[in-house]
Protein backbone atom coordinates (compact mmCIF):
# COMPACT_ATOMS: atom_id res chain seq x y z
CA UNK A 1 17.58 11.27 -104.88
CA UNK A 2 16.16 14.63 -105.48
CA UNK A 3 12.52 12.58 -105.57
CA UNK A 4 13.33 11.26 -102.41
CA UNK A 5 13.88 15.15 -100.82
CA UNK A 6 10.69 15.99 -102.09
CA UNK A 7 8.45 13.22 -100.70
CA UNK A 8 10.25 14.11 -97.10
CA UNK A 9 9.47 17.48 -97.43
CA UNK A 10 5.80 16.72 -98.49
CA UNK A 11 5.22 14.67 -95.45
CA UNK A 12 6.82 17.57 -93.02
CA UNK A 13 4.23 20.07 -94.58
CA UNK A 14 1.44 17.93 -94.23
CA UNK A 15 -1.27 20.09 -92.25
CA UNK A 16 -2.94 16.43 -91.21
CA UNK A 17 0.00 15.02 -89.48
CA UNK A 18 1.19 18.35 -87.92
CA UNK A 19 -2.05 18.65 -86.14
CA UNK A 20 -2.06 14.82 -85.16
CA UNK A 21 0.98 14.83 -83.81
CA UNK A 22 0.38 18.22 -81.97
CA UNK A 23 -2.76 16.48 -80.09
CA UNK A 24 -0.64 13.88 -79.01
CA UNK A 25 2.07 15.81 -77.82
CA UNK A 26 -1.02 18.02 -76.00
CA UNK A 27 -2.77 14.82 -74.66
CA UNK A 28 0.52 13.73 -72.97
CA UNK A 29 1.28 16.72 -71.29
CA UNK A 30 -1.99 17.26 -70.34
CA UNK A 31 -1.60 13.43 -68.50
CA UNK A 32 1.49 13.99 -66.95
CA UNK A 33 0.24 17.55 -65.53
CA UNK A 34 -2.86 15.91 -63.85
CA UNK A 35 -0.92 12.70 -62.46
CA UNK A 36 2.57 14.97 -61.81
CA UNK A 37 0.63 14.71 -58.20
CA UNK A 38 0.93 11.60 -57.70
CA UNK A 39 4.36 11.17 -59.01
CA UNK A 40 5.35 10.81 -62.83
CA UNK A 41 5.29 7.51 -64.31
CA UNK A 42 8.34 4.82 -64.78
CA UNK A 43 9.90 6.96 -61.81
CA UNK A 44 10.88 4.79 -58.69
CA UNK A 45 9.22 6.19 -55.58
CA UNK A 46 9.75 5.28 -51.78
CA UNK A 47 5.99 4.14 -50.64
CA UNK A 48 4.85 4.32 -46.77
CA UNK A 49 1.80 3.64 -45.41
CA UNK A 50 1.09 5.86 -41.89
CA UNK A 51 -1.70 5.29 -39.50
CA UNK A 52 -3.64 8.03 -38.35
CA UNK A 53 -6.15 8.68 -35.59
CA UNK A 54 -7.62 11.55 -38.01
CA UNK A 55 -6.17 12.54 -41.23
CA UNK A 56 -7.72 16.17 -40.65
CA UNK A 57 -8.68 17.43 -44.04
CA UNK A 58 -5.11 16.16 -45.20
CA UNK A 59 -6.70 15.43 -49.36
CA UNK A 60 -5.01 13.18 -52.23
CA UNK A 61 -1.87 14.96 -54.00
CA UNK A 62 -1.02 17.10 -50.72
CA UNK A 63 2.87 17.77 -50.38
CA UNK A 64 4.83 15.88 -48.09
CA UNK A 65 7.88 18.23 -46.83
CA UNK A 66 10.81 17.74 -44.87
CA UNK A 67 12.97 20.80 -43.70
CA UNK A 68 10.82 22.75 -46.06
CA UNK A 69 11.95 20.49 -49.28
CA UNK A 70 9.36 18.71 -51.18
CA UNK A 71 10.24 15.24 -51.36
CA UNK A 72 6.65 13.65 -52.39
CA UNK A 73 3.18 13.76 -52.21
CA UNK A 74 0.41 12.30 -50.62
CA UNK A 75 -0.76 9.61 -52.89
CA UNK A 76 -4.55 8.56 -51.38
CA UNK A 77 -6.11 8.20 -48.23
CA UNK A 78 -8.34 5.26 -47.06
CA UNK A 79 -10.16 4.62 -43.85
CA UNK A 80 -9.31 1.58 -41.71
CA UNK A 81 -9.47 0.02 -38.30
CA UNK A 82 -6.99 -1.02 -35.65
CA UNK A 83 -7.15 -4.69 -33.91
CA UNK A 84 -9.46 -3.57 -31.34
CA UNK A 85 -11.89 -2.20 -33.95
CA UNK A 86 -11.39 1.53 -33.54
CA UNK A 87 -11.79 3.62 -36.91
CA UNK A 88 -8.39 5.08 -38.27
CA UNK A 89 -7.23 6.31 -41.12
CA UNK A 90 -4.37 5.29 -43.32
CA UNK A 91 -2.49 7.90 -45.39
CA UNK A 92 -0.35 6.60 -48.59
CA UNK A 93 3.00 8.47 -49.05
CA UNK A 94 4.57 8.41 -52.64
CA UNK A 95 8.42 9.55 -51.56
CA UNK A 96 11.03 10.37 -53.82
CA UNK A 97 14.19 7.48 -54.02
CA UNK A 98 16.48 10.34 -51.91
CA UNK A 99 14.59 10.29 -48.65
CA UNK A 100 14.81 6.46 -48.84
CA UNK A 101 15.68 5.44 -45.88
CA UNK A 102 13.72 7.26 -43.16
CA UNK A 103 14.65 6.06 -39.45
CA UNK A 104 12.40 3.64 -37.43
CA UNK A 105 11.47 6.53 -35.21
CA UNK A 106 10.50 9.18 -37.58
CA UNK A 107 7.68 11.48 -36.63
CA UNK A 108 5.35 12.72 -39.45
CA UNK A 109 2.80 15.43 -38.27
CA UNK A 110 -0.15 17.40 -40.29
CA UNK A 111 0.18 20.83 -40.67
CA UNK A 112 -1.91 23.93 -41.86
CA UNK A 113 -0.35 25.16 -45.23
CA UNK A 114 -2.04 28.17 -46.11
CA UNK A 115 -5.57 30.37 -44.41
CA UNK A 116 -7.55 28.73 -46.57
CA UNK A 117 -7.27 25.54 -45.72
CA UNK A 118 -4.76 23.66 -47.32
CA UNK A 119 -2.37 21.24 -45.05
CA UNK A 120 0.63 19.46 -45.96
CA UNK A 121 2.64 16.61 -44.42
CA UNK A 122 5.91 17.45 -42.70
CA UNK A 123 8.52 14.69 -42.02
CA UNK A 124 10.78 15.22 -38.66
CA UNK A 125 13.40 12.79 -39.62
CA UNK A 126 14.45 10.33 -36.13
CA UNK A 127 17.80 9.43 -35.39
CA UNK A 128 17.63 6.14 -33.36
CA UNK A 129 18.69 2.58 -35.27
CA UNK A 130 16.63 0.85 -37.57
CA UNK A 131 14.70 1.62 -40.93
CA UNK A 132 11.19 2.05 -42.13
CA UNK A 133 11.52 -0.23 -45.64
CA UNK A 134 9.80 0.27 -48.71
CA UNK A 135 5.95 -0.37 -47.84
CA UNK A 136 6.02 -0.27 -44.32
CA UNK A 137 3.03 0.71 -42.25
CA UNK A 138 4.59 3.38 -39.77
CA UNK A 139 2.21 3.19 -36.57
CA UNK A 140 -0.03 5.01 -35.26
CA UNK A 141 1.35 7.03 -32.40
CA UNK A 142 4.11 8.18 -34.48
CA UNK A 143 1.62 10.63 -36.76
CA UNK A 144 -0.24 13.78 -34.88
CA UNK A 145 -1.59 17.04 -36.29
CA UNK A 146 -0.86 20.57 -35.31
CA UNK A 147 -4.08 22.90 -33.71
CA UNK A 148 -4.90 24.88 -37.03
CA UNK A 149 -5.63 28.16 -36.97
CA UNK A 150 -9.81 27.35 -38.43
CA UNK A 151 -9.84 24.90 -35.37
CA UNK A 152 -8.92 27.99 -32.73
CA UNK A 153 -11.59 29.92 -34.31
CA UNK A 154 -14.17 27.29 -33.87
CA UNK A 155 -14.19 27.55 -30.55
CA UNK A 156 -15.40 30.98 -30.65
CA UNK A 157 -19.30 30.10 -30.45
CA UNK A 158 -22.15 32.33 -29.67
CA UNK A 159 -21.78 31.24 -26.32
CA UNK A 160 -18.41 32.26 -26.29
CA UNK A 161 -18.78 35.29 -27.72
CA UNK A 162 -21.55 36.19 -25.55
CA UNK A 163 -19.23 35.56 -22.71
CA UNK A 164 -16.00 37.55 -24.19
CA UNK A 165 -18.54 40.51 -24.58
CA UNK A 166 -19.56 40.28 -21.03
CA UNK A 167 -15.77 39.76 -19.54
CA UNK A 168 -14.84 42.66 -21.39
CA UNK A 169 -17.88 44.92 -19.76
CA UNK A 170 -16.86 43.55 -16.58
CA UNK A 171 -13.21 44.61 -17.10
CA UNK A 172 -14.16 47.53 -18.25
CA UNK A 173 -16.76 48.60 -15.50
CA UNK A 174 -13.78 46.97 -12.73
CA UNK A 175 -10.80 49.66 -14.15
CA UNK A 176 -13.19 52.48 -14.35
CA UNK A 177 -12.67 55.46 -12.13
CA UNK A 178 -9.19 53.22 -10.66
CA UNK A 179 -6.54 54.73 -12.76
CA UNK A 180 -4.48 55.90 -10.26
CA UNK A 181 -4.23 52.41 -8.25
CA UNK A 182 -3.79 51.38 -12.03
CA UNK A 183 -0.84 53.40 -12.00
CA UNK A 184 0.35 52.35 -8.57
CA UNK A 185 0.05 48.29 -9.69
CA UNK A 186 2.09 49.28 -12.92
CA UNK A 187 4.36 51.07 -10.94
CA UNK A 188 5.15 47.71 -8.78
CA UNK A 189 5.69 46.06 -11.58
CA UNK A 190 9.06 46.86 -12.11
CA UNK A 191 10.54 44.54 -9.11
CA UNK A 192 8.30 42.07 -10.08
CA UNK A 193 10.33 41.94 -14.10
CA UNK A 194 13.72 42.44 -12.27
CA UNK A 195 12.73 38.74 -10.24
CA UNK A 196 11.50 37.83 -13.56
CA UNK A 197 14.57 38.46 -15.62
CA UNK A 198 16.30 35.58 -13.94
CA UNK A 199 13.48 33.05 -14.32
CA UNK A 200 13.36 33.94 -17.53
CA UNK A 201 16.72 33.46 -18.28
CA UNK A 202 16.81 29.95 -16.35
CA UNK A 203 13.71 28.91 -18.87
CA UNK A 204 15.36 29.89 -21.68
CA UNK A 205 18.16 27.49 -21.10
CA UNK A 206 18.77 24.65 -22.92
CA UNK A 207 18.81 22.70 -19.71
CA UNK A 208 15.75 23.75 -18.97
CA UNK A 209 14.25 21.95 -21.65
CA UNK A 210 11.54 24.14 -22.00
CA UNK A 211 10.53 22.61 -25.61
CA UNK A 212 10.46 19.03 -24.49
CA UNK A 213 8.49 20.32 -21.62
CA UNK A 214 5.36 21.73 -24.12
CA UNK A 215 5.90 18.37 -26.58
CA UNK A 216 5.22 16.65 -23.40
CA UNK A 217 2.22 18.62 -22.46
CA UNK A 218 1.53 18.41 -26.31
CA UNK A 219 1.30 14.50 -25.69
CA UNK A 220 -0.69 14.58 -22.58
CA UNK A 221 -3.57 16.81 -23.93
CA UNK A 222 -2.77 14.38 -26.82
CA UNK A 223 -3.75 11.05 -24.71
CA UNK A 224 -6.54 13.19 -22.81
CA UNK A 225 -8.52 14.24 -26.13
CA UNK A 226 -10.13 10.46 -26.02
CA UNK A 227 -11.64 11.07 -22.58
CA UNK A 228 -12.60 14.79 -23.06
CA UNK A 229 -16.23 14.08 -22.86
CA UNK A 230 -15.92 12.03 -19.38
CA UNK A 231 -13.14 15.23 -18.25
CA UNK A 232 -16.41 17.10 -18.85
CA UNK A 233 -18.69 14.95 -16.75
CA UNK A 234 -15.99 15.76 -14.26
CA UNK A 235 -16.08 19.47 -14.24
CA UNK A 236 -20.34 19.25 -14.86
CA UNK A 237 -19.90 17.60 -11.00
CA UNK A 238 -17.17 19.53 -9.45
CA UNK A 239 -19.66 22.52 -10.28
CA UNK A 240 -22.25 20.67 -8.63
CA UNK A 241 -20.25 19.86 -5.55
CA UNK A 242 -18.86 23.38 -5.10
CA UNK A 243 -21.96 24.83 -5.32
CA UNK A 244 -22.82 22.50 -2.77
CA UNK A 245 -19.78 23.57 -0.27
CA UNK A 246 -20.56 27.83 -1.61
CA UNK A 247 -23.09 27.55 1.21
CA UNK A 248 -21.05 26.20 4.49
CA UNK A 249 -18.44 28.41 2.34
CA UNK A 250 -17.97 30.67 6.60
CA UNK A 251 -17.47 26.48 8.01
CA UNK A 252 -15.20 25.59 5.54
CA UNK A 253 -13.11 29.13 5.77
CA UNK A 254 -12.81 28.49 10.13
CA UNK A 255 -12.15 24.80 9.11
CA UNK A 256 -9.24 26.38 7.23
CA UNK A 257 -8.04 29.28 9.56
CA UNK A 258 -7.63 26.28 12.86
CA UNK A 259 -6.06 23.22 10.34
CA UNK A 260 -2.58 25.00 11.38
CA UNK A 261 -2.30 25.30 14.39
CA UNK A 262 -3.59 21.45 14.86
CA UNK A 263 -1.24 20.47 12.43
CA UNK A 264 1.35 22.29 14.81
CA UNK A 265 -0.46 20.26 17.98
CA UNK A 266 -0.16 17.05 16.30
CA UNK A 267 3.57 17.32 15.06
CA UNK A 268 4.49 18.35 18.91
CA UNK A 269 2.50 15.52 20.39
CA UNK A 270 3.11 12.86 17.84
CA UNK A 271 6.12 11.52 19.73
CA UNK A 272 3.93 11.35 23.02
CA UNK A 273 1.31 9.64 21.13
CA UNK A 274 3.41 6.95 18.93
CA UNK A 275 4.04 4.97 22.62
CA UNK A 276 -0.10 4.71 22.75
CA UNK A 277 -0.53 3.91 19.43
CA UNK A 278 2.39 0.94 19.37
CA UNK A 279 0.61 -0.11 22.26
CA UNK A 280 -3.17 -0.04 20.97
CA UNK A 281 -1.31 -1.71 17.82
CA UNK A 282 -0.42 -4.76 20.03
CA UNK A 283 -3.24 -4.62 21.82
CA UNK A 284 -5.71 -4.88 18.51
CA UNK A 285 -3.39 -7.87 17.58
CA UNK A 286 -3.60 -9.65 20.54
CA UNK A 287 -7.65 -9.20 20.08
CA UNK A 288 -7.67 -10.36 17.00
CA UNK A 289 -8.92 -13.39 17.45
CA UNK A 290 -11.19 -12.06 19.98
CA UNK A 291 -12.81 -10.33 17.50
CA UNK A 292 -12.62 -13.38 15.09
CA UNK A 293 -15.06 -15.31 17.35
CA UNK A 294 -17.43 -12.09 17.41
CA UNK A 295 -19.34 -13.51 14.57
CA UNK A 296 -20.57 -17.01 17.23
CA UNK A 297 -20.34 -14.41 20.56
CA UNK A 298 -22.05 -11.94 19.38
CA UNK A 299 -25.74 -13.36 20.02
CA UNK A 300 -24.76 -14.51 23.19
CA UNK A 301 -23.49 -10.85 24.38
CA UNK A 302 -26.48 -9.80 22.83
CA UNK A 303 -28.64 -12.07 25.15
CA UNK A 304 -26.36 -11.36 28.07
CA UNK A 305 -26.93 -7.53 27.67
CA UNK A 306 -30.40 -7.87 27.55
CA UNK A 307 -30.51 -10.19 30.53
CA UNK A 308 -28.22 -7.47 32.07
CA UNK A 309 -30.79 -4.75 31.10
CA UNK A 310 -33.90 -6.93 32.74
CA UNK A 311 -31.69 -7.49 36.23
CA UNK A 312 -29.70 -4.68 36.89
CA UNK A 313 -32.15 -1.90 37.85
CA UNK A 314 -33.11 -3.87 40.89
CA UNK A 315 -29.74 -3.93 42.49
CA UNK A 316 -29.26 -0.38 42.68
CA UNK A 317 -30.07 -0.77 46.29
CA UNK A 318 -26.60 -3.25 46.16
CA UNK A 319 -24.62 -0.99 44.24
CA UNK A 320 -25.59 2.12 46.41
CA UNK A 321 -24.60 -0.12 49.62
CA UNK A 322 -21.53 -1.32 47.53
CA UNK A 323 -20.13 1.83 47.00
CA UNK A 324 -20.68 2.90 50.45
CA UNK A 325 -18.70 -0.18 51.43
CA UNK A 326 -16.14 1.41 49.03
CA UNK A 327 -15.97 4.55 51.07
CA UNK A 328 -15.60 3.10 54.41
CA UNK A 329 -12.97 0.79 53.61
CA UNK A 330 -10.69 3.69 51.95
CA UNK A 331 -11.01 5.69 54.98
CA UNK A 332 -10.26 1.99 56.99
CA UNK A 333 -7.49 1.58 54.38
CA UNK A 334 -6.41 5.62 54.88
CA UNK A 335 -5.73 4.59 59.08
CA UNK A 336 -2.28 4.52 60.25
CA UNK A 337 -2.34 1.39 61.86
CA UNK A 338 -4.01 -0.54 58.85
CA UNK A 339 -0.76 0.77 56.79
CA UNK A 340 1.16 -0.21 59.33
CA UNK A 341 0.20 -3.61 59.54
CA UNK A 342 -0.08 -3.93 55.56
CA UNK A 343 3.66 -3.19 55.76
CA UNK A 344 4.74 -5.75 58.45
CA UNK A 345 2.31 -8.23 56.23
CA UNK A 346 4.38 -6.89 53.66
CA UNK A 347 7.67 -8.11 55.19
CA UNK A 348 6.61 -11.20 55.96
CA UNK A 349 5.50 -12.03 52.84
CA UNK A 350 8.52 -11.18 51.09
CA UNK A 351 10.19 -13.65 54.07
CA UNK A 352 8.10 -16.49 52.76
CA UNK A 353 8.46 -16.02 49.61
CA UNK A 354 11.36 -18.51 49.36
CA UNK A 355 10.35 -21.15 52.14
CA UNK A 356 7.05 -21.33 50.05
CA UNK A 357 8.90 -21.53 47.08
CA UNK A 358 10.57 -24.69 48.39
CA UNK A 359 7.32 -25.98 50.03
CA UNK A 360 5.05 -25.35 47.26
CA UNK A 361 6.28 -28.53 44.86
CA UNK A 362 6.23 -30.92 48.30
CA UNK A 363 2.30 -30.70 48.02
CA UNK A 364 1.41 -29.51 44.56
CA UNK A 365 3.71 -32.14 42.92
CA UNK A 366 3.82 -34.83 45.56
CA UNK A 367 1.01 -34.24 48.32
CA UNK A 368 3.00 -34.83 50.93
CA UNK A 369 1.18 -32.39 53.12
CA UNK A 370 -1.78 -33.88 52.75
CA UNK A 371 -0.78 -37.60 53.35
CA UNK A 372 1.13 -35.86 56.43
CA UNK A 373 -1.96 -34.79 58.01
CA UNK A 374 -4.26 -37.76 57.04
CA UNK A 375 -1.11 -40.24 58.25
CA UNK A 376 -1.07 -38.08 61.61
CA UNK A 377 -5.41 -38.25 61.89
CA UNK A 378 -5.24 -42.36 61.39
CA UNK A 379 -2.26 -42.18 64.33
CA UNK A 380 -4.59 -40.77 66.74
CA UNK A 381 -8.13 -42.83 64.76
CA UNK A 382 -8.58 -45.61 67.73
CA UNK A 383 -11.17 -44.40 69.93
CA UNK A 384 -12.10 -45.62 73.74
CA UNK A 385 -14.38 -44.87 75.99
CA UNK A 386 -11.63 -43.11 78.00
CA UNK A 387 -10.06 -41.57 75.02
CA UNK A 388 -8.29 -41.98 71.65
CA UNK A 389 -5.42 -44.53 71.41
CA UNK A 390 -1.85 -43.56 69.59
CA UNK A 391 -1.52 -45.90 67.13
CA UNK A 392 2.59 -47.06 66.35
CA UNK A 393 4.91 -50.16 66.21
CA UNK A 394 7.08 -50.87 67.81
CA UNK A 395 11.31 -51.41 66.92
CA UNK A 396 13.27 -53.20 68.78
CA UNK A 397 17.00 -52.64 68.98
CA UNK A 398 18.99 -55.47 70.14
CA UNK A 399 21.30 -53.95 72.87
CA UNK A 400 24.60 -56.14 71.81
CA UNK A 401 28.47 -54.54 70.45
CA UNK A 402 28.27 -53.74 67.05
CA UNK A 403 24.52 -53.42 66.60
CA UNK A 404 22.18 -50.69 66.14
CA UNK A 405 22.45 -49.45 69.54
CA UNK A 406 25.69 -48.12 69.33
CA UNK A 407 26.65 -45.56 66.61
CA UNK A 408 28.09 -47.00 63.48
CA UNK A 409 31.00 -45.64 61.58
CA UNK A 410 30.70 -47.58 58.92
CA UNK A 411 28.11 -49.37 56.55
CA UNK A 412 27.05 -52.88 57.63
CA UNK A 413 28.41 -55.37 55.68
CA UNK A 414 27.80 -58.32 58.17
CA UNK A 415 25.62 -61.11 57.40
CA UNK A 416 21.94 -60.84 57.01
CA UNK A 417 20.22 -62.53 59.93
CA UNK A 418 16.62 -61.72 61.46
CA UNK A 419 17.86 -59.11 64.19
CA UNK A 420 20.40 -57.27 61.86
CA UNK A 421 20.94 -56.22 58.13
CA UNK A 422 22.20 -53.48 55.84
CA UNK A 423 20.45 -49.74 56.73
CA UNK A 424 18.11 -48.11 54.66
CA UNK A 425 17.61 -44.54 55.13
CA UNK A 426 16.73 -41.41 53.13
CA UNK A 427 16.86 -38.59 55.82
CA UNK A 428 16.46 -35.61 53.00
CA UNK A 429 14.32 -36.83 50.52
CA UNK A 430 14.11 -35.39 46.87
CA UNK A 431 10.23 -33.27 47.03
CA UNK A 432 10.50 -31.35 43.51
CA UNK A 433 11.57 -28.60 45.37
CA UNK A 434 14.14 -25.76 43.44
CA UNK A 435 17.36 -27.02 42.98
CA UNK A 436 16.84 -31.08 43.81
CA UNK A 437 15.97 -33.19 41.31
CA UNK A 438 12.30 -33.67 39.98
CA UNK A 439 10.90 -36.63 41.78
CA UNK A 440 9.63 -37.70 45.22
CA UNK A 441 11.74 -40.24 46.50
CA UNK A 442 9.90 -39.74 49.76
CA UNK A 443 7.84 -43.20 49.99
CA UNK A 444 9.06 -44.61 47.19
CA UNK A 445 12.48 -45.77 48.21
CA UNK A 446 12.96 -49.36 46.84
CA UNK A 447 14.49 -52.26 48.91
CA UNK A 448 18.18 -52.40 48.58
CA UNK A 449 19.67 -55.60 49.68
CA UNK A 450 23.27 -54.39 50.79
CA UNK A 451 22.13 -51.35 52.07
CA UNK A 452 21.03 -47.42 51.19
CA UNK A 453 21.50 -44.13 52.59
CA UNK A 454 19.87 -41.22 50.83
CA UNK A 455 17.55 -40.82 47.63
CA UNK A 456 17.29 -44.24 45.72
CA UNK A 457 19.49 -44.67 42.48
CA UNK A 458 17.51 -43.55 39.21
CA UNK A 459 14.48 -41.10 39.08
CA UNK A 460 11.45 -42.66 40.90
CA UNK A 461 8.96 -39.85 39.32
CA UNK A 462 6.71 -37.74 40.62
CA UNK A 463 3.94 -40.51 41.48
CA UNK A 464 2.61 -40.64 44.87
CA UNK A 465 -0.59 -41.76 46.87
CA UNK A 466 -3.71 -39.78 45.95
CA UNK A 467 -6.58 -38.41 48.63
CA UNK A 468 -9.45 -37.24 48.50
CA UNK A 469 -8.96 -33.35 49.49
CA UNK A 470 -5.66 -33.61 47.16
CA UNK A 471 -4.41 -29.98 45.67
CA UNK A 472 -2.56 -31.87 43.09
């Protein structure tokens, strides 16, 4: 037992193994400082994958905060491309298990850590539904980086500088010897940050939403930082074109000065003018196919203008005459008695205006004029040596009781024999005329055995003997 005690005790004091197992012990710690960056071993993690546009200096092991908390690091950083090819990067996150889960619409952003440099990760946790799991790739517009402090420097150049130095000599040179107005602007100052105080106070609100205002503008320069080179091309040509308007600059300032009062013009005359335009509206669309036909016209009014060009100098001795047939007939038209007599032709115009209205159809639909007066030139056609004959036939009425001698009272209905029969007789015949029906019964009566007095049964259309000289 006591041997036992001693052999422990031997191997405790052994210089060897104390100094082996203090190399180990060194060697472990020393490989759990240099990966405590990237997370300790056998320890679960929560691992995300973001996309980035840039990761902006962002290096492996960087701390990933939220609220100010550390809860994991930056594990590596690769480059990679989107669908369409552009180059991104893509920033692994090694998360402890108590952030686990983040919402879907999380928003990580890089910011500057200390002045020399350094950046760190911060986490804005979202509040909408969904999760980002375990792996995830969180996309691309959902990761942005702050302007660092280094990156407003940059932009002080030598140019810039150069130009700061000469602003400031300009200022300078501007206030000198004008302390007094100097005084007088500060001294009007003071309404100006009483009307301020309210505006100020309105921004301030939270109504106002003055933060979601500058994340917005944050997000427009945001979208405009891809096209900043072509936003330059723009301003390299607005320079160009103002330069170009700096000399009718005295135009372009009377241009200015009378743009009012024309604006003033046209509001007081726009309803005058809205009747004109309506009507040259309708007037284009009734040309409209006018104009379509332009494109087969057009050589032909081209021809007919040159013709016009070739024969119209030599009737200036026509026009001249024509216009002084002009003159003479407004002072004939001017007379007293010409007026006079325009206004009795007047009336009786307007007192044939119905009888022609009744007569018009009797010769434009049937002719019946014309066959008149071509009936009435064969009457009188026979021609003697003494004269002309009158051509007609005779009727004879048989002279008995009860026959056509005598007036009737009633229709015939006696028998038919060669000396008597029913009547036939249309005494107003039908001409087209307003208000009868549309026919001309006139001539084209049919034969009626038991008799007929008036237009014939049916419509016998419009159909009648053509001449020569016809208006129809």
């Amino acid at each position: 037992m006591n041997s036992r005690r001693r052999r422990d005790a031997s191997v405790l004091t052994s210089p060897v193994l104390i100094g082996a197992l203090t190399v180990l012990v060194t060697i472990v710690a020393v490989v759990l400082a240099y990966n405590a960056n990237s997370g300790l071993p056998f320890v679960p993690t929560y691992d995300l994958h973001l996309q980035a546009r840039n990761a902006e200096e962002l290096q492996r092991g960087d701390d990933v905060n939220e609220g100010g908390e550390l809860i994991g690091v930056v594990s590596s950083i690769k480059p990679s491309r989107t669908r369409s090819g552009t180059p991104i990067a893509t920033i692994n996150l090694r998360l402890d298990k108590t952030a686990e889960p983040l919402p879907r619409d999380t928003h990580f952003t890089i910011r500057l850590k200390g002045a020399i440099g350094l950046k760190y990760l911060a986490v804005e946790r979202g509040r909408g539904p969904g999760e980002i799991a375990n792996g995830a790739t969180v996309p691309l517009g959902q990761t942005t980086s702050s302007v660092d402090f280094d990156q407003v420097l940059s932009m002080f150049n030598a140019r810039t500088r150069k130009g700061v130095q000469d602003s400031t000599t300009g200022f300078g040179q501007a206030v000198a010897g004008r302390g007094r107005d100097i005084n007088q602007a500060i001294g009007a100052f003071g309404p100006l940050l009483r009307d301020l105080q309210p505006v100020a106070a309105n921004l301030a609100s939270p109504q106002s939403n003055l933060a979601g205002f500058f994340r917005g503008l944050n997000a427009f320069s945001g979208a405009l930082a891809p096209v900043a080179r072509q936003q330059a091309s723009l301003f390299v040509g607005l320079d160009t074109t103002f330069r170009s308007l700096a000399s009718v600059a005295p135009s372009l300032q009377s241009t200015i000065s009378d743009t009012p009062p024309v604006f003033e013009e046209t509001v007081r005359t726009s309803p005058k003018v809205r009747t004109f335009l309506t009507d040259t509206a309708s007037l284009l669309h009734e040309l409209r196919p006018g104009f379509a036909t332009l494109k087969t016209s057009a050589p032909v009014l081209a021809d007919t203008f040159q013709t016009g060009a070739r024969t119209l100098p030599p009737t200036k001795s026509l026009d001249e005459q024509t216009v002084l047939l002009a003159k003479r007939l407004a002072s004939y038209s001017s007379s007293q008695t010409v007026q006079q007599g325009l206004g009795r032709f007047s009336l009786a115009a307007k007192d044939l205006k119905q009888p022609l209205a009744f007569l018009t159809p009797v010769q434009s639909t049937c002719n019946y004029v014309t066959l008149f007066l071509r009936n009435t030139a064969n009457v009188l056609a026979q021609h003697v040596s003494e004269g002309g004959f009158l051509r007609f036939v005779q009727i004879a009425v048989d002279d008995l009781p009860g026959r056509e001698s005598e007036p009737s009272h009633t229709l015939f209905t006696g028998a038919f024999t060669q000396n008597a029969g029913p009547v036939h007789s249309d005494p107003y015949p039908n001409t087209a005329s307003p208000g009868e029906t549309r026919e001309c019964s006139a001539g084209n009566e049919g034969y009626v055995p038991h008799g007929l007095v008036g237009n014939p049964p049916g419509n016998v259309g419009t159909a009648t003997e053509k001449t020569n000289r016809s208006l129809k």
